[in-house]
N, C-alpha and C. Protein backbone atom coordinates (compact mmCIF):
# COMPACT_ATOMS: atom_id res chain seq x y z
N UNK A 1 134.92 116.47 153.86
CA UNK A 1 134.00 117.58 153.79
C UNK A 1 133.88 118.27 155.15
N UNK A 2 133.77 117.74 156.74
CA UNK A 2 133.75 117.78 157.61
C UNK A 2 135.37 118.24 157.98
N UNK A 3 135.34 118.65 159.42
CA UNK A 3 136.55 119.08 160.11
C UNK A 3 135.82 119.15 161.92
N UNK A 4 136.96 118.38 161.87
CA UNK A 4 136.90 118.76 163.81
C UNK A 4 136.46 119.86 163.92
N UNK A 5 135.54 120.45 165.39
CA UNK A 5 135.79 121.73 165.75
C UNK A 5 135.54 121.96 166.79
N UNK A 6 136.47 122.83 167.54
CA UNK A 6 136.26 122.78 169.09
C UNK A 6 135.13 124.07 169.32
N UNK A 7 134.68 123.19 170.14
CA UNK A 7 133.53 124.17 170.94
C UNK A 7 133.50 124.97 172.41
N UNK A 8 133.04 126.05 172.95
CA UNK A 8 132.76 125.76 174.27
C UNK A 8 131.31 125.70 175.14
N UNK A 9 131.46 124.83 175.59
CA UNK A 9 130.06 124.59 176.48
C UNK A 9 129.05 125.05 177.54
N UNK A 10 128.08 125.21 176.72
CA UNK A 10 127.75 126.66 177.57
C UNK A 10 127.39 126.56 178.92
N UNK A 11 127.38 125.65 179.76
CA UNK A 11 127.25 125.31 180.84
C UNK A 11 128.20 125.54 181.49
N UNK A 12 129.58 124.37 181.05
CA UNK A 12 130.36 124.32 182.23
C UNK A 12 131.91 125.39 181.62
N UNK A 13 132.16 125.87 180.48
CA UNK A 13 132.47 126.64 180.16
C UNK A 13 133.85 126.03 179.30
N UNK A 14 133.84 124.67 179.62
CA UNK A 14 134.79 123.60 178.90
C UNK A 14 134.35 123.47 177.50
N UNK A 15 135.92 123.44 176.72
CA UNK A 15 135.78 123.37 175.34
C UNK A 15 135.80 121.85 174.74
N UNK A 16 134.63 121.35 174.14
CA UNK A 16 134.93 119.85 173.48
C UNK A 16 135.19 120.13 172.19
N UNK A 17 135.22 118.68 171.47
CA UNK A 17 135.33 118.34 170.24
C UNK A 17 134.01 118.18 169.44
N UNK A 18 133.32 118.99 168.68
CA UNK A 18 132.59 118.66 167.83
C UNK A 18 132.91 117.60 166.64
N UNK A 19 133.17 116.71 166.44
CA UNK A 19 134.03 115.82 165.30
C UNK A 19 133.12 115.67 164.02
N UNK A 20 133.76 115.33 163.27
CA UNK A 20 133.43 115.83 161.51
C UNK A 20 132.35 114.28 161.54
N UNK A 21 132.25 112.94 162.38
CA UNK A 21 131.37 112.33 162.18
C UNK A 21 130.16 113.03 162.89
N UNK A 22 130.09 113.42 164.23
CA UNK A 22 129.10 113.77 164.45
C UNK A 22 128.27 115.16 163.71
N UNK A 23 129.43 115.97 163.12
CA UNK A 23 128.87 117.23 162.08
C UNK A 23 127.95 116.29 161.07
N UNK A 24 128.78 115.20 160.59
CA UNK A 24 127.86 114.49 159.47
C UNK A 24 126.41 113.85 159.78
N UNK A 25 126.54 113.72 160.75
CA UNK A 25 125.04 112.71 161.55
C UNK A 25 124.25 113.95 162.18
N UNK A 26 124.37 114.77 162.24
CA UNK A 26 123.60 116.13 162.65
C UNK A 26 123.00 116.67 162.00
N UNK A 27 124.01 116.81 160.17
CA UNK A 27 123.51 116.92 158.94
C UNK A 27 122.56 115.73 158.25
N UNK A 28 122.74 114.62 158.61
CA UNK A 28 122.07 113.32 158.25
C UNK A 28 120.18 113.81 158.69
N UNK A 29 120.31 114.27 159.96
CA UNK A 29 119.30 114.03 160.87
C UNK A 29 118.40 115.40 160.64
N UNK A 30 119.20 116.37 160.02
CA UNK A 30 118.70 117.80 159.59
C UNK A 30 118.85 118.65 160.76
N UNK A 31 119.69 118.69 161.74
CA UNK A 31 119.86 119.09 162.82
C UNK A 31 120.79 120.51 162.07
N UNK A 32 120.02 121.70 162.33
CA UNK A 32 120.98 123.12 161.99
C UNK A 32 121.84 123.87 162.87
N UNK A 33 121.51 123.84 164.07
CA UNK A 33 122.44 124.15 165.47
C UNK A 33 123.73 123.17 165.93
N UNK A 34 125.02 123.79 166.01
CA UNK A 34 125.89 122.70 166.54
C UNK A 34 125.11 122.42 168.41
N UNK A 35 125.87 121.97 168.50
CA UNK A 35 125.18 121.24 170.16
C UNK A 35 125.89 122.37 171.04
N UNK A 36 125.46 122.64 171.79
CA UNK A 36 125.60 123.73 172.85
C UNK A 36 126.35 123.18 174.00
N UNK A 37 126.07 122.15 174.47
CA UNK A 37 126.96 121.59 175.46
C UNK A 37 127.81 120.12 175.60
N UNK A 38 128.79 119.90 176.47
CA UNK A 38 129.81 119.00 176.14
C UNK A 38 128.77 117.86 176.22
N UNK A 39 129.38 116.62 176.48
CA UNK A 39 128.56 115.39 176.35
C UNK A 39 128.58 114.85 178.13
N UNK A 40 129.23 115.62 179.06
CA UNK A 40 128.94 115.36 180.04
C UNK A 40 127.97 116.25 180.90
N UNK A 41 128.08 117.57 179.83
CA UNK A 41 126.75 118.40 180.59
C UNK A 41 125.20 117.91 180.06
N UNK A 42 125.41 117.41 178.41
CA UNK A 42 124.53 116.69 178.06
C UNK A 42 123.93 115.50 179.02
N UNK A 43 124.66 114.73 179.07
CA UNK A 43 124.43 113.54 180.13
C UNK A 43 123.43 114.00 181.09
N UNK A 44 123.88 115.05 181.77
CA UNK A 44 123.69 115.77 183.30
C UNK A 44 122.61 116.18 182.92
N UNK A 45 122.07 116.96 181.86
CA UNK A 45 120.79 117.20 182.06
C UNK A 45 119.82 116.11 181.37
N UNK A 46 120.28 115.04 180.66
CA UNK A 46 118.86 114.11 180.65
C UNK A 46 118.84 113.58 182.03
N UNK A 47 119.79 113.47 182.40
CA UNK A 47 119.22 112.61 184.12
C UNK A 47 118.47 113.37 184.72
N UNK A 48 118.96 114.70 184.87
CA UNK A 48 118.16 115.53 186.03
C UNK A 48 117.07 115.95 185.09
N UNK A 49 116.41 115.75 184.04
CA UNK A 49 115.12 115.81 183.19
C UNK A 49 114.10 114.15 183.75
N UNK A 50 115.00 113.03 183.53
CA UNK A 50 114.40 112.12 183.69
C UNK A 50 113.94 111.54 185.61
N UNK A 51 114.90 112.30 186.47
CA UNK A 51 114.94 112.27 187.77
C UNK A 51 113.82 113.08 188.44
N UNK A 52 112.83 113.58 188.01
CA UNK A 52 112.21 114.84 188.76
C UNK A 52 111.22 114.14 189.71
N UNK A 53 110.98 115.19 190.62
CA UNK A 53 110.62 115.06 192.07
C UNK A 53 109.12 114.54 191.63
N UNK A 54 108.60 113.30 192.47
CA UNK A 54 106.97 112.93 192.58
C UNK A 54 106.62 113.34 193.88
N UNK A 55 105.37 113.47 194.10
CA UNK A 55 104.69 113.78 195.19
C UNK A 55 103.68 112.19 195.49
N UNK A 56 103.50 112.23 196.64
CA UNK A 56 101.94 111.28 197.08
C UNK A 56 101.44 111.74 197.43
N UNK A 57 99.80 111.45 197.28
CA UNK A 57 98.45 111.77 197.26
C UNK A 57 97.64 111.13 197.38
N UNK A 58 96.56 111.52 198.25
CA UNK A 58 95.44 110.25 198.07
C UNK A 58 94.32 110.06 196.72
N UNK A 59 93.71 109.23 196.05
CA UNK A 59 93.51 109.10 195.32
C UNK A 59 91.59 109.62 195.48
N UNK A 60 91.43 110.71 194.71
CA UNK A 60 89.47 111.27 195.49
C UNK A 60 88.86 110.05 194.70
N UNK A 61 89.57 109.24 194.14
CA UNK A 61 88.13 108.28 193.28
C UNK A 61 88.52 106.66 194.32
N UNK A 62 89.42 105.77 194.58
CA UNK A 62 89.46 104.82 195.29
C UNK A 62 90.21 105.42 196.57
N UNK A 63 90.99 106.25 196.78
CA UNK A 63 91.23 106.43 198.17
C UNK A 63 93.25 105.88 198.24
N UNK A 64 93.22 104.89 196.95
CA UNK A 64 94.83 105.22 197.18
C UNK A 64 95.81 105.42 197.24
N UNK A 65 97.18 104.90 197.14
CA UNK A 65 97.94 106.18 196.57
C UNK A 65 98.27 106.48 195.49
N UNK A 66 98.58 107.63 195.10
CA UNK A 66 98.67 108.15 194.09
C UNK A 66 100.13 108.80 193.96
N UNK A 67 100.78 108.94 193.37
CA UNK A 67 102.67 109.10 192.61
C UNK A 67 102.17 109.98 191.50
N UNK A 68 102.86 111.63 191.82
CA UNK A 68 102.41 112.48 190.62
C UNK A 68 103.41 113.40 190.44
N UNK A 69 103.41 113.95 189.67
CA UNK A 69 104.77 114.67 189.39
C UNK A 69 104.62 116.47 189.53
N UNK A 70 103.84 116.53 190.39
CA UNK A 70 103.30 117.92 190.62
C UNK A 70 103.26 117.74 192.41
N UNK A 71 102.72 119.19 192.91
CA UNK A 71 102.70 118.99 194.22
C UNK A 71 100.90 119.54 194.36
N UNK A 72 100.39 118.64 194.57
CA UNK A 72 98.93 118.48 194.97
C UNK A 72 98.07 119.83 195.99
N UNK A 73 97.29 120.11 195.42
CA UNK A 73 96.40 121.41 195.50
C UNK A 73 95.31 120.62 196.67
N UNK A 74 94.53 121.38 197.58
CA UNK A 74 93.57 121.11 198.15
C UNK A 74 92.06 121.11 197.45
N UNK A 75 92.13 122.11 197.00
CA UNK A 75 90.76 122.46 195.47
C UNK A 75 90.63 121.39 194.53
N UNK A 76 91.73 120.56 194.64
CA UNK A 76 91.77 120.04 192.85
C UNK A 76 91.79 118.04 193.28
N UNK A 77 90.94 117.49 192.70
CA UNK A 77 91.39 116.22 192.88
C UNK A 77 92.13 115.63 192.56
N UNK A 78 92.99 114.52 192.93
CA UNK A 78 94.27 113.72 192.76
C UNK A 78 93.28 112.36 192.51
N UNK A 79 93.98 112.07 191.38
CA UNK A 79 93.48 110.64 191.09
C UNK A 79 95.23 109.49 190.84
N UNK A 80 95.03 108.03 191.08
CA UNK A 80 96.29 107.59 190.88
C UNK A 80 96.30 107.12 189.43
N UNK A 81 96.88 106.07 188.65
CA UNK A 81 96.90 105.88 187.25
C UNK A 81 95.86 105.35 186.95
N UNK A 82 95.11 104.37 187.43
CA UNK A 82 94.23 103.75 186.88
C UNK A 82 93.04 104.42 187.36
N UNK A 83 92.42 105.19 187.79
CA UNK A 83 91.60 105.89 188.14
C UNK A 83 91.56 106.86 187.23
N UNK A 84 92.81 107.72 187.03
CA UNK A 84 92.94 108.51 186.07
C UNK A 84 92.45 108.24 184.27
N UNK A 85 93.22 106.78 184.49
CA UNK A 85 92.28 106.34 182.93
C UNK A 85 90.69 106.60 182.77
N UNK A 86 90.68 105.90 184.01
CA UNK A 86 88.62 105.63 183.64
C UNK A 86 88.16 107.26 183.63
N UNK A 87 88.72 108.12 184.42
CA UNK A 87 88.64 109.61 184.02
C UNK A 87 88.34 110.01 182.73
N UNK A 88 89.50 109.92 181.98
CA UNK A 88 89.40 110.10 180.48
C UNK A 88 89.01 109.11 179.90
N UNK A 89 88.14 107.90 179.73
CA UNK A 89 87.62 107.00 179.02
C UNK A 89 86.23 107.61 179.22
């Protein structure tokens, strides 16, 4: 029912193989878009999704440090994780 089909990737401008199993598991999954990029530009961007820059901060409720994934405002308090809970509890 399926057929190979070459693609090109919109990133790096290289053409892969879309293959008739993964057409089928795309269809399995209800996925309507073929995939846009090869499997090494794929790769490349979950890392650099899962890699992003933290900042340190002092913590305004115990004083210490704090690891956040933003870059910290003077106006605004920085709390670290467990501080942050009792915040929202």
């Amino acid at each position: 029912m399926y057929e190979d089909k070459t693609l090109i990737c919109k990133d790096c401008g290289n053409e892969f193989v879309f293959t008739a199993g993964e057409q089928e598991f795309y269809a399995e999954k209800g996925f309507v878009n073929e995939p846009q990029r090869c499997k090494d530009c794929r790769d490349a961007k979950k890392s650099a999704a899962r890699n992003k820059e933290t900042f340190i901060a002092v913590c305004a409720d115990c004083g210490g440090e704090a690891k956040v994934p933003f870059k910290p405002r003077d106006d605004r308090p920085v709390y670290c994780s467990e501080c942050f809970a009792k915040q929202r509890a």
